[in-house]
N, C-alpha and C. Protein backbone atom coordinates (compact mmCIF):
# COMPACT_ATOMS: atom_id res chain seq x y z
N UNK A 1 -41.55 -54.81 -113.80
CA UNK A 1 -42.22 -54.03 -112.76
C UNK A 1 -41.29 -53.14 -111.96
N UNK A 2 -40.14 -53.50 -112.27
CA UNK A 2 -38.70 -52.07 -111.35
C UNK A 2 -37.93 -51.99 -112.00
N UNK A 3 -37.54 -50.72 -111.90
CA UNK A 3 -36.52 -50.16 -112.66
C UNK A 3 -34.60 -50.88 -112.75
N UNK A 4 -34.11 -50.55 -113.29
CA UNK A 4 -32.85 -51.35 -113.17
C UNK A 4 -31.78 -50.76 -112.26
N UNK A 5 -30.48 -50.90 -111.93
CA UNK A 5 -29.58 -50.07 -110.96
C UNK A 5 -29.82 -51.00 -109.27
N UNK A 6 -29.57 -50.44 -108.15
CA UNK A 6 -29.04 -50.96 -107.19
C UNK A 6 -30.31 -50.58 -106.27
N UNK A 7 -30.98 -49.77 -106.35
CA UNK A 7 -31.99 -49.13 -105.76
C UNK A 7 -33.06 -49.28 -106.54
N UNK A 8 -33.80 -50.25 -106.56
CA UNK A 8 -34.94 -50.54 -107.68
C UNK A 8 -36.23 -49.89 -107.49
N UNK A 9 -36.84 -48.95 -108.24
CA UNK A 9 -37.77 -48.50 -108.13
C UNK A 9 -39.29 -49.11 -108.32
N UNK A 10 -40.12 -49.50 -108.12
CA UNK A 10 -41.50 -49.74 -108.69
C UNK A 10 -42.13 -48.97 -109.71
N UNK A 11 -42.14 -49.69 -110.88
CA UNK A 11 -42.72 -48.94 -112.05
C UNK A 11 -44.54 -49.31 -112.00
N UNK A 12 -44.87 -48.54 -112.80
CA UNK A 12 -46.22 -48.75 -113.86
C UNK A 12 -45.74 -48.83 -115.06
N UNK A 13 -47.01 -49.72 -115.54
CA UNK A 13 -46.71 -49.72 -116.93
C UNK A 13 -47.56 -49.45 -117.96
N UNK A 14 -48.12 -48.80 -118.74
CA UNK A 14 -49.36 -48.81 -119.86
C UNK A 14 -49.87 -50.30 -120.16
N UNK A 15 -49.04 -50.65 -120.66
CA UNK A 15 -49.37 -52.19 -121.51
C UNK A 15 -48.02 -52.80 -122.11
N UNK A 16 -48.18 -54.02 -122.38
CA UNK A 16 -47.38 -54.50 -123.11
C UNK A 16 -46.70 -54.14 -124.21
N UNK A 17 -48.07 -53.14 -124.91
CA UNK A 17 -47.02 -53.08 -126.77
C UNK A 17 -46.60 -51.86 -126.21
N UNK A 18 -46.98 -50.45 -125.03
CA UNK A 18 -46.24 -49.35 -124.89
C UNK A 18 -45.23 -49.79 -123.62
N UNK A 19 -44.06 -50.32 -124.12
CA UNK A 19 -43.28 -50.73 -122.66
C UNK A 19 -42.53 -49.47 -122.50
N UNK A 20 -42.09 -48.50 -123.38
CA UNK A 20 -41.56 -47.36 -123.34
C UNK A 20 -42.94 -46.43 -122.05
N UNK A 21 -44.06 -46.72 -121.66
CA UNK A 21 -44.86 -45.93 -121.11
C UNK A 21 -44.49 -45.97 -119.43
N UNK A 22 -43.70 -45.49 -119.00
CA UNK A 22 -43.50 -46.36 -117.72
C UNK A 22 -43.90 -45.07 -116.47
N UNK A 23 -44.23 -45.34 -115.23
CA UNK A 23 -44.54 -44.36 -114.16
C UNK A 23 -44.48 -44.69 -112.99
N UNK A 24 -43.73 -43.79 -111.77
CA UNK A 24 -43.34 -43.86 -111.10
C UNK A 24 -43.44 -42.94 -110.11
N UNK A 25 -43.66 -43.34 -108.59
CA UNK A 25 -43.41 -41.65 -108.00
C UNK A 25 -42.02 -41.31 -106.94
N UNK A 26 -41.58 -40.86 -106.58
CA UNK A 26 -40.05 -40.31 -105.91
C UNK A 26 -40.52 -39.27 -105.04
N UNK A 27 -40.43 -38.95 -103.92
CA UNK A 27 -39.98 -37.69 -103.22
C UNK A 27 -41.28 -36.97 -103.40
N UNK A 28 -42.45 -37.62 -103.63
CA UNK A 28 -43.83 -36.72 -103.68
C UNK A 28 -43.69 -36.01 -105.02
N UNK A 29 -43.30 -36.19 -106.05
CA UNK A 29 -43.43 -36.58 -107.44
C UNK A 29 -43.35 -37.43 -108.67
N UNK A 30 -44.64 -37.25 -108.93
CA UNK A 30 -44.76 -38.63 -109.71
C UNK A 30 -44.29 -38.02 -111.33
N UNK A 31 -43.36 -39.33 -111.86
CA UNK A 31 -42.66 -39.44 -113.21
C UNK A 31 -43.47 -39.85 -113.74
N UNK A 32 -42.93 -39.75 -115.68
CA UNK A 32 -43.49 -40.27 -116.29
C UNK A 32 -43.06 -40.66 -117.47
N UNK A 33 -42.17 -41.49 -118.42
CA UNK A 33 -42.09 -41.80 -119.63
C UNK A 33 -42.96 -41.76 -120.94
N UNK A 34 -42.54 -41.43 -121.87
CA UNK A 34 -43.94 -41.16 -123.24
C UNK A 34 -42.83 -41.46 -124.12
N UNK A 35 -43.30 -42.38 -125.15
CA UNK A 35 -43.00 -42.58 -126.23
C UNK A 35 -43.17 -41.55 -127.73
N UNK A 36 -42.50 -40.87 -127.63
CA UNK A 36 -43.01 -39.69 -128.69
C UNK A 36 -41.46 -39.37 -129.39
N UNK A 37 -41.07 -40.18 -130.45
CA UNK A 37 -40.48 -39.83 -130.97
C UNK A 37 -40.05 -38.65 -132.21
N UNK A 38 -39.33 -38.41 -132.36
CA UNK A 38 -38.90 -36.84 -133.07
C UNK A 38 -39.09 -37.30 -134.42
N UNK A 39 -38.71 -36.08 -135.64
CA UNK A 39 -39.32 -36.74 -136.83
C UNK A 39 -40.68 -36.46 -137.17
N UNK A 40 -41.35 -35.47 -136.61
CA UNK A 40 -42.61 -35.43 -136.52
C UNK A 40 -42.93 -35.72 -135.98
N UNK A 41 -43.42 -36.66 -134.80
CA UNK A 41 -43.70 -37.68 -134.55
C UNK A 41 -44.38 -38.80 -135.33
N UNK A 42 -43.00 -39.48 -136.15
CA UNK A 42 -43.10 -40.73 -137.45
C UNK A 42 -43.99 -40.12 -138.11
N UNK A 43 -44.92 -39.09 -138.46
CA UNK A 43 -45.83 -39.02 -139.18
C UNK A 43 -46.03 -39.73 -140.40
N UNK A 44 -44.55 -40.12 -141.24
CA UNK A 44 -44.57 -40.76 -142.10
C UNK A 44 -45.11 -41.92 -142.37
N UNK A 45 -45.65 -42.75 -140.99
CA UNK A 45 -45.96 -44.08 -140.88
C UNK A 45 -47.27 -43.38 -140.11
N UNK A 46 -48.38 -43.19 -141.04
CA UNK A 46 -49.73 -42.76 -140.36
C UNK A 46 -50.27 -43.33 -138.99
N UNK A 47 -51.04 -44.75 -139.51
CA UNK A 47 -51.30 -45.42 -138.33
C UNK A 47 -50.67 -45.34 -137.02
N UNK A 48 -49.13 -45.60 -137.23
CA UNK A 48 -48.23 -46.48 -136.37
C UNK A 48 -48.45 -44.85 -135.20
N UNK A 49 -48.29 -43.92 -136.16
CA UNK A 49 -48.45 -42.59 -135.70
C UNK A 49 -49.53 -42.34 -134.76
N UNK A 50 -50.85 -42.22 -135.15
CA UNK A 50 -52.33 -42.38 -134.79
C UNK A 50 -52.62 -42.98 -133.43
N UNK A 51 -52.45 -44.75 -133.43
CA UNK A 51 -52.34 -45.36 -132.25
C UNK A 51 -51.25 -44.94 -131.20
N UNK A 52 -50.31 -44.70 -131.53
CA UNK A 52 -48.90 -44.32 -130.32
C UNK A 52 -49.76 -43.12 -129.85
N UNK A 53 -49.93 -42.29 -130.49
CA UNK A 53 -50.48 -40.55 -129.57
C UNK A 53 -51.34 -40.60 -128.76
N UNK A 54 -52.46 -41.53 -129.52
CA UNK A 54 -53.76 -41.83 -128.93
C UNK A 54 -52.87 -42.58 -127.65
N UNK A 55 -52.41 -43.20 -127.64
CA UNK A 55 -51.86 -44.31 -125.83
C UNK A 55 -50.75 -43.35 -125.35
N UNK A 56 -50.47 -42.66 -125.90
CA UNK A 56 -49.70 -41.23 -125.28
C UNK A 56 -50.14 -40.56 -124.24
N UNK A 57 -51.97 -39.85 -125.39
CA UNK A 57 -52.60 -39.28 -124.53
C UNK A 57 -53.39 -39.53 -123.16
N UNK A 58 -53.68 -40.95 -123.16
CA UNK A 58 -53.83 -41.94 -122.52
C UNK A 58 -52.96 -41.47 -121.29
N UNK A 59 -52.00 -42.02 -121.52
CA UNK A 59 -50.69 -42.10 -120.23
C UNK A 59 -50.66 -41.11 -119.72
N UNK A 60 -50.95 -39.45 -120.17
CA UNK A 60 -50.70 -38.46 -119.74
C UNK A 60 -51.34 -38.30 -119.00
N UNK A 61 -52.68 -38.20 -119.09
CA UNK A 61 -54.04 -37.93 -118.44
C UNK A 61 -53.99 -38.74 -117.45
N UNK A 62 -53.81 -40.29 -117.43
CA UNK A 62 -53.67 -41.24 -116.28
C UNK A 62 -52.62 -40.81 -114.99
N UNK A 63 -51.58 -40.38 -115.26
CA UNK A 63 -50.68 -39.32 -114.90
C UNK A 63 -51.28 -38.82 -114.23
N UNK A 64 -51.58 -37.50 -114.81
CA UNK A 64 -52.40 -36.28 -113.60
C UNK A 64 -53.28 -36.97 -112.96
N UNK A 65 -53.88 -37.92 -113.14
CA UNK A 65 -55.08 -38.26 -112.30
C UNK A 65 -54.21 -39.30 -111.29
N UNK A 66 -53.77 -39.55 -111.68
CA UNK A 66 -52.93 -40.06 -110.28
C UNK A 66 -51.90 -39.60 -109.54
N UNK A 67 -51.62 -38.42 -110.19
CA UNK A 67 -50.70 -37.43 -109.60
C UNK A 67 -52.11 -36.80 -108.43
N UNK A 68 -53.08 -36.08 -109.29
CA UNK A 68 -54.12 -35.47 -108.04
C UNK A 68 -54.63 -36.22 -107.15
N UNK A 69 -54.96 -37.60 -107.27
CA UNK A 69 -55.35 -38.75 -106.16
C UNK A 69 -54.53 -38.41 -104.85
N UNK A 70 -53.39 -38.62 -105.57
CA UNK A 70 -52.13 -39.19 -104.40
C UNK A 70 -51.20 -37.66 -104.19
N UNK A 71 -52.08 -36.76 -104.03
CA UNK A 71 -51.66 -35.22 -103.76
C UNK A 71 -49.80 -35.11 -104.00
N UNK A 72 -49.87 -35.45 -105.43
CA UNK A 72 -47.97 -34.81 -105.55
C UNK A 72 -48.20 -33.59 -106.13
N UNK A 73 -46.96 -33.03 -105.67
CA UNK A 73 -46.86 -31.46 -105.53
C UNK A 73 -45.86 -31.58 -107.14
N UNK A 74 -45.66 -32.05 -107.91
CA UNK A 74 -45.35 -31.74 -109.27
C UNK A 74 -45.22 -33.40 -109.91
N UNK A 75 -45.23 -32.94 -111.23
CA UNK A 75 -45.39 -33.92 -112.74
C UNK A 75 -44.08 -33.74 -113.07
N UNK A 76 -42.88 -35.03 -113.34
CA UNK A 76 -42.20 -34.99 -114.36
C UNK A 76 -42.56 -35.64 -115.38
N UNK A 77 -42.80 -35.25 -116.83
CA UNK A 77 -42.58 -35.94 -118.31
C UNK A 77 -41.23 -36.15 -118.97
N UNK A 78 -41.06 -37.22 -119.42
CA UNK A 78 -39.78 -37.32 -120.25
C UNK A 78 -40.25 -37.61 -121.85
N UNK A 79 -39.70 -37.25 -122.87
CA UNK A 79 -40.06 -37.89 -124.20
C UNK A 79 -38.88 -37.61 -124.68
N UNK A 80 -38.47 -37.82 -125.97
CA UNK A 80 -37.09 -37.69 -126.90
C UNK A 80 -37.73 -36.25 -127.83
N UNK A 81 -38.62 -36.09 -128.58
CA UNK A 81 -39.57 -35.30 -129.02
C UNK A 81 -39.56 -33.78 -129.04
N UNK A 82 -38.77 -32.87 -129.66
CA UNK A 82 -39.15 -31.20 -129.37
C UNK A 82 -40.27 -31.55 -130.48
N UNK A 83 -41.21 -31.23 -129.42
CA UNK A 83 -42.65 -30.53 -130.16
C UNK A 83 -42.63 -29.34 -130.24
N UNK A 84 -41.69 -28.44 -130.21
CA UNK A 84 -42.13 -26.87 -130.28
C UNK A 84 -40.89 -26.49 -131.75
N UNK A 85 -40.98 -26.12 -132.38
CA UNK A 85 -40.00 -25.16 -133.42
C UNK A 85 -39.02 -23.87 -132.30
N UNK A 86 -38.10 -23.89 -132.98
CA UNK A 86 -37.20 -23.22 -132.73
C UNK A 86 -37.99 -21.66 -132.24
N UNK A 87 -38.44 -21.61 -133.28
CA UNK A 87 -39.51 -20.20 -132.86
C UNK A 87 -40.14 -20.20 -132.12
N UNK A 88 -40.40 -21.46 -131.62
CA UNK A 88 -41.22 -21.48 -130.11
C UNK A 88 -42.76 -21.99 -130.53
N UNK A 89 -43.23 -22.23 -131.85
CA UNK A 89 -44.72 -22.30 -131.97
C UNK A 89 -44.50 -23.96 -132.58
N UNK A 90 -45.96 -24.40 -132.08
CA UNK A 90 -46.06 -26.13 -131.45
C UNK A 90 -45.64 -26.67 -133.10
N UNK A 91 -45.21 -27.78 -132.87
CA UNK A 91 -45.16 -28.65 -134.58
C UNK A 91 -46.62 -29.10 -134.92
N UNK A 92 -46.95 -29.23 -135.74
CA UNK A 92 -48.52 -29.74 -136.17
C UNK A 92 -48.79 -31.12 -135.85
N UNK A 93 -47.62 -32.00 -135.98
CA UNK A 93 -48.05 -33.33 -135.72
C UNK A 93 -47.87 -33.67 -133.91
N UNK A 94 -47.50 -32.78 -133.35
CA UNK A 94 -47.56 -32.54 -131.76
C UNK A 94 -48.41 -32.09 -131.36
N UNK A 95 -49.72 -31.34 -131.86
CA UNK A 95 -50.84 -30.36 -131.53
C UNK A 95 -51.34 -31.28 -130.09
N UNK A 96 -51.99 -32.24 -130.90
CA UNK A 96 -52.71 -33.22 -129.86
C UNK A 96 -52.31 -33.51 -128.65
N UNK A 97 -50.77 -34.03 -128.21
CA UNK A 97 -50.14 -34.32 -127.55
C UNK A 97 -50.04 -32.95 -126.49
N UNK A 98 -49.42 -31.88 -127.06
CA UNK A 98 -49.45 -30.72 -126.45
C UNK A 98 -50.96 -30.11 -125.46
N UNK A 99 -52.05 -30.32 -126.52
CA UNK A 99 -53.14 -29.87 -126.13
C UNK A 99 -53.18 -30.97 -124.59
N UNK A 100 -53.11 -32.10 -124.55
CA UNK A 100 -53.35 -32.66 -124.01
C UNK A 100 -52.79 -32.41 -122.52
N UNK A 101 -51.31 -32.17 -122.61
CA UNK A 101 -50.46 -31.59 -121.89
C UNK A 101 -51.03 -30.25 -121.02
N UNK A 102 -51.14 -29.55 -122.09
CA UNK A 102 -51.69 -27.59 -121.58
C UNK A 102 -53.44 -28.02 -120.29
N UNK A 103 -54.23 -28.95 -121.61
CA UNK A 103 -55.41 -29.46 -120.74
C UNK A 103 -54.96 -29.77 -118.57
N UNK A 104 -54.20 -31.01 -118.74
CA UNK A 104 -53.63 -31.52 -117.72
C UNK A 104 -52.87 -30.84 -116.44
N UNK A 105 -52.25 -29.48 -117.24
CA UNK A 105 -51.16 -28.65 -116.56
C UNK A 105 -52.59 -27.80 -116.06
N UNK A 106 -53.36 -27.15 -116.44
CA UNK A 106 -54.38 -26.09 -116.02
C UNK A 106 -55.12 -27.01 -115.09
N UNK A 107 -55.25 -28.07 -114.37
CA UNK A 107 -55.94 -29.26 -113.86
C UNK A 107 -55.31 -29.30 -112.75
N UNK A 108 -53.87 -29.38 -112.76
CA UNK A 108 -52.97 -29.82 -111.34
C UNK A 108 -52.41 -28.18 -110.82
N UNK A 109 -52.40 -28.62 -109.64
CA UNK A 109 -52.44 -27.40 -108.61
C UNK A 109 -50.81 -27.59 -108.73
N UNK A 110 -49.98 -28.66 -108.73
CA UNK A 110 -48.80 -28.13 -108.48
C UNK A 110 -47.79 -27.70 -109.92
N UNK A 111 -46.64 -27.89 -110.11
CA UNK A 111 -45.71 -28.09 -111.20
C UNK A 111 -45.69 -28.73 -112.35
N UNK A 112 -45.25 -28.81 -113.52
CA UNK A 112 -45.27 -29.64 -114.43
C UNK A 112 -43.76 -29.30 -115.39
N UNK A 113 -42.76 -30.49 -115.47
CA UNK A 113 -41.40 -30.20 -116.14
C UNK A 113 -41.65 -31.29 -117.00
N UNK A 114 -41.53 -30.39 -118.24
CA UNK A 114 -41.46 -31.80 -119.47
C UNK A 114 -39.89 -31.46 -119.85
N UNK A 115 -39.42 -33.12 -120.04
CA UNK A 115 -37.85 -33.02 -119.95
C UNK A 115 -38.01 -33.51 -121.39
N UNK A 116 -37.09 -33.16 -122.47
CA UNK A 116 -36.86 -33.73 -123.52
C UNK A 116 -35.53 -33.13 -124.80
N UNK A 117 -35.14 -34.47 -125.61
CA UNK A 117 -34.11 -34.44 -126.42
C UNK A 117 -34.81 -33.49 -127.95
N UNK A 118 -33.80 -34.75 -128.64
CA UNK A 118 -33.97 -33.95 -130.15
C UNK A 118 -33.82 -33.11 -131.02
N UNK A 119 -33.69 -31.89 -130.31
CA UNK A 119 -32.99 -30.79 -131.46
C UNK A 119 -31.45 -30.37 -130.69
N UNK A 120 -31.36 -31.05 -129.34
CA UNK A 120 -30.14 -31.00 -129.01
C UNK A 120 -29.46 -29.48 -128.53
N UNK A 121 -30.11 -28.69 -128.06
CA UNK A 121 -29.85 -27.26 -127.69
C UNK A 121 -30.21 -27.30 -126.43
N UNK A 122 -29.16 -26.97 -125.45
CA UNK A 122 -29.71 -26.39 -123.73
C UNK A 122 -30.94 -25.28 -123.93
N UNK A 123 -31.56 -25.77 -123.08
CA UNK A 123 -32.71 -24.48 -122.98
C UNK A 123 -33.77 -24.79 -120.97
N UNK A 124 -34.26 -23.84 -120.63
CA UNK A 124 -35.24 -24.21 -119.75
C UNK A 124 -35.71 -22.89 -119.92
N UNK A 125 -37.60 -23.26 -120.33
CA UNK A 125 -38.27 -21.90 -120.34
C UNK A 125 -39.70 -22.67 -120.42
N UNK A 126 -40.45 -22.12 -120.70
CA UNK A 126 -41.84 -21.89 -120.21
C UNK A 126 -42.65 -22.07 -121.63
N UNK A 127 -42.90 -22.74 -122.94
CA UNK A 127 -43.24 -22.52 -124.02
C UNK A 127 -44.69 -23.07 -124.28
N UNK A 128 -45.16 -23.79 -123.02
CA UNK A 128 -46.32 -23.84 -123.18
C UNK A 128 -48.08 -23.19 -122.60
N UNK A 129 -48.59 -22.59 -124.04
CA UNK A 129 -49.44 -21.79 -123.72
C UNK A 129 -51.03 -22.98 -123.62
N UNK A 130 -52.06 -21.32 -123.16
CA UNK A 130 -53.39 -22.01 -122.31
C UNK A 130 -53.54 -22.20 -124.20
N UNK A 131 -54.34 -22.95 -124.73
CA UNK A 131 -54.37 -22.90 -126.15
C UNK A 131 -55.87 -21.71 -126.72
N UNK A 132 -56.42 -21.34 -125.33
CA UNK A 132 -57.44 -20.81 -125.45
C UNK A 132 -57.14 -18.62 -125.87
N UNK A 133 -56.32 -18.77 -124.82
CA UNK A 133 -55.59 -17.39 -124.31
C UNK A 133 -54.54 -17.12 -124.91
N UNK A 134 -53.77 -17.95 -125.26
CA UNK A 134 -52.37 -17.78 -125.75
C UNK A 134 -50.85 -17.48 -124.75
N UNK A 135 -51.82 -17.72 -123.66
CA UNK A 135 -51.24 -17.66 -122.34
C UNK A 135 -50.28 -18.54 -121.64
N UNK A 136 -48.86 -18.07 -121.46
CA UNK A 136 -47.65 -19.08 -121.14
C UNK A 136 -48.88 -19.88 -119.98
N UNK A 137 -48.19 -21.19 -119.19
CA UNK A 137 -49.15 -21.67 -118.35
C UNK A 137 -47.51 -21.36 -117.38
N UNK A 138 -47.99 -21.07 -116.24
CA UNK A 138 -47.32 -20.37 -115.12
C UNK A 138 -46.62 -21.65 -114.46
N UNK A 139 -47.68 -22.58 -114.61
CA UNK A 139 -46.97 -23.83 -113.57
C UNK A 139 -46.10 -25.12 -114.53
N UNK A 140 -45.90 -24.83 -115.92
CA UNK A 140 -44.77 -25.44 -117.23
C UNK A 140 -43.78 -25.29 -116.90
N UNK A 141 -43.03 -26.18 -116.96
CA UNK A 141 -41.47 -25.63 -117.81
C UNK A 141 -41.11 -26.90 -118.36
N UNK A 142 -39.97 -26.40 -119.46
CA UNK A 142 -39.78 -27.71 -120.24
C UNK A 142 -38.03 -26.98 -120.09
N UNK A 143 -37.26 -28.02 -120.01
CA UNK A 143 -35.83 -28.74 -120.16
C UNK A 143 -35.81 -30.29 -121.57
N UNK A 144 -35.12 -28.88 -122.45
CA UNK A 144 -34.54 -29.82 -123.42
C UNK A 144 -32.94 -29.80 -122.99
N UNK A 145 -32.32 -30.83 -122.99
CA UNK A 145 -31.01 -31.52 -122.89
C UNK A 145 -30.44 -31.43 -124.04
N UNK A 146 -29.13 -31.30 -124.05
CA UNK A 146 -27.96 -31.60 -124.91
C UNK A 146 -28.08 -32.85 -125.58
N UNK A 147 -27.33 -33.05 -127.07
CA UNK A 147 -27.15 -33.70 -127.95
C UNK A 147 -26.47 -34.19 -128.69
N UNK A 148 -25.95 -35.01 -129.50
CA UNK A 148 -24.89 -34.90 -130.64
C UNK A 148 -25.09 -33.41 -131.65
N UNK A 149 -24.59 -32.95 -131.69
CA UNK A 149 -22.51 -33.38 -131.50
C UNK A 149 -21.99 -32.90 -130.20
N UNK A 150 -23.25 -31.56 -129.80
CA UNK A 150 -22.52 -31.24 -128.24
C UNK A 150 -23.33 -32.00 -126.75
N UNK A 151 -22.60 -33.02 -126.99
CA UNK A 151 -23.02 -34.01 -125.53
C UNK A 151 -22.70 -33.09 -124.06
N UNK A 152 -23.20 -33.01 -123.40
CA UNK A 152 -22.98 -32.77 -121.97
C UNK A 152 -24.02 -33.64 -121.33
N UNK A 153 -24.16 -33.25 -119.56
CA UNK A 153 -24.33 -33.62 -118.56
C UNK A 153 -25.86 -32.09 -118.42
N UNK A 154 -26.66 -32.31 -117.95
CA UNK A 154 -27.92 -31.08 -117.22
C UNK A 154 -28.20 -31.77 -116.27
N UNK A 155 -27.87 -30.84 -114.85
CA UNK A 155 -28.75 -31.32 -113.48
C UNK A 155 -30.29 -30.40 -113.30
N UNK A 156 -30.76 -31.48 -112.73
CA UNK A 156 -32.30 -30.64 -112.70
C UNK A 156 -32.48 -30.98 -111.20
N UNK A 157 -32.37 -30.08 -110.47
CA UNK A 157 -32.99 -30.03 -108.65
C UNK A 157 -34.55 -29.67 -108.58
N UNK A 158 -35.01 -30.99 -107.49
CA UNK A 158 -36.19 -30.26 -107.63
C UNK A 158 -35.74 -29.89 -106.30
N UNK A 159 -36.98 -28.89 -106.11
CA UNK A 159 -36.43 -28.29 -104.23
C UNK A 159 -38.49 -28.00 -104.04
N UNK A 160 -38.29 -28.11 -103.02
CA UNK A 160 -39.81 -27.95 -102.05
C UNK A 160 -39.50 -26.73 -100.91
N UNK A 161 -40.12 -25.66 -101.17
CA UNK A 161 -40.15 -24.26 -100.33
C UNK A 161 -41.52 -24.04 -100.11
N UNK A 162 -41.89 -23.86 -99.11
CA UNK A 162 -43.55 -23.40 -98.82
C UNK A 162 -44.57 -24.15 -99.35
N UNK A 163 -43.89 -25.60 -99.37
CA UNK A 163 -45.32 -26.83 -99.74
C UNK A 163 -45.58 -26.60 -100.68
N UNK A 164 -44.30 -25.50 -101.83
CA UNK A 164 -44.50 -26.26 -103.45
C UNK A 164 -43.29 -26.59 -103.82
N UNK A 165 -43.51 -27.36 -105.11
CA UNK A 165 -42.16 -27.75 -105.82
C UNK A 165 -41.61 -26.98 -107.01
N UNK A 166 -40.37 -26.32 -107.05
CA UNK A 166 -39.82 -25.67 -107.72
C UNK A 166 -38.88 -26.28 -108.63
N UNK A 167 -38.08 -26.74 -110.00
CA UNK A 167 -37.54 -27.04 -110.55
C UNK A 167 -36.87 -26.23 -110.74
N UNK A 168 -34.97 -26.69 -110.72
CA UNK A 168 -33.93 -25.66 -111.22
C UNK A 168 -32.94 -26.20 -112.43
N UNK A 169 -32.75 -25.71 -113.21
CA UNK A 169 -32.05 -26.78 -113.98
C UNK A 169 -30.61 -25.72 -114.48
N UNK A 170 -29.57 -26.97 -114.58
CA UNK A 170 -28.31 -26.12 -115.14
C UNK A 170 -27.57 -26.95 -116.31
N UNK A 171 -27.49 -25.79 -116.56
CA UNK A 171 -26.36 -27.06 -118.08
C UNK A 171 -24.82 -27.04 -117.38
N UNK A 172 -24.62 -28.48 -118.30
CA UNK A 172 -23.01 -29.11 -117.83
C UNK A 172 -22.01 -27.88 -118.49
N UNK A 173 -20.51 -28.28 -118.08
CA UNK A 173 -19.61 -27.86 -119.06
C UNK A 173 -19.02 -28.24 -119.57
């Protein structure tokens, strides 16, 4: 039920078999952990595939709705997972997940930063569209982090100006 370190946080949790699902709120934003591993997401292992997304999508949605209850001014997501191709257009076995995401982000009035690994390239930009319009969504951004072989350090500030929350992110050196 808390996080580990010296300053223990109060978690949520999905359930037992998703212990990777965990949520939290900080500073008038509420976190969020997702189990969505890279690889497709396992596609190779159908089922195992199927049920995880489905309690994915789950978690996400539970998320915003308790992000809008409890009026936080932005969403962090974490996953390991680039769902997007290099080119910027979604992976197929991420559709769902994404949609789910774009749904959620057009819903909340404030921010939304999905943080994630996997292809191992610094980046912070905006890659998710309305799926209707084709339309970046204004209040996205995603921070993928560094990787093997080039490990570094990325700080991400959030900052609050005019009763919204802004995300800044920088890569290490």
């Amino acid at each position: 039920g808390y996080s580990l370190g010296q300053r223990k946080i109060a978690l949520q949790r999905q359930n037992a078999a998703f212990p990777e699902h965990a949520r939290w709120e900080y500073g008038g934003v509420m976190f969020a952990t997702l189990n969505v591993p890279g690889g497709d997401n396992n596609a190779r292992l159908p089922t195992e595939s199927t049920v995880r997304t489905k309690r994915v999508n789950e978690w996400i949605t539970d998320t915003f709705r308790a992000a809008r209850a409890q009026s936080r001014g932005a969403v962090v997501l974490a996953m390991q997972a680039n769902p997007w191709t290099f080119a910027g257009n979604a992976r197929k076995n991420y559709l769902e997940i994404l949609s789910t995401v774009a749904r959620e982000t057009q819903q909340f009035a404030g921010e939304v930063l999905l943080i994630h690994g996997d292809t191992h390239r610094y980046r912070m930009d905006n890659p998710l569209t309305d799926p209707r319009s084709g339309r970046a969504l204004r209040n996205f951004t995603r921070i993928e982090v560094f990787g093997s072989p080039t490990v570094n350090w990325a700080r991400i500030t959030i900052k609050q100006e005019n009763g919204r929350v802004r995300f800044e992110g920088a890569a290490g050196s």
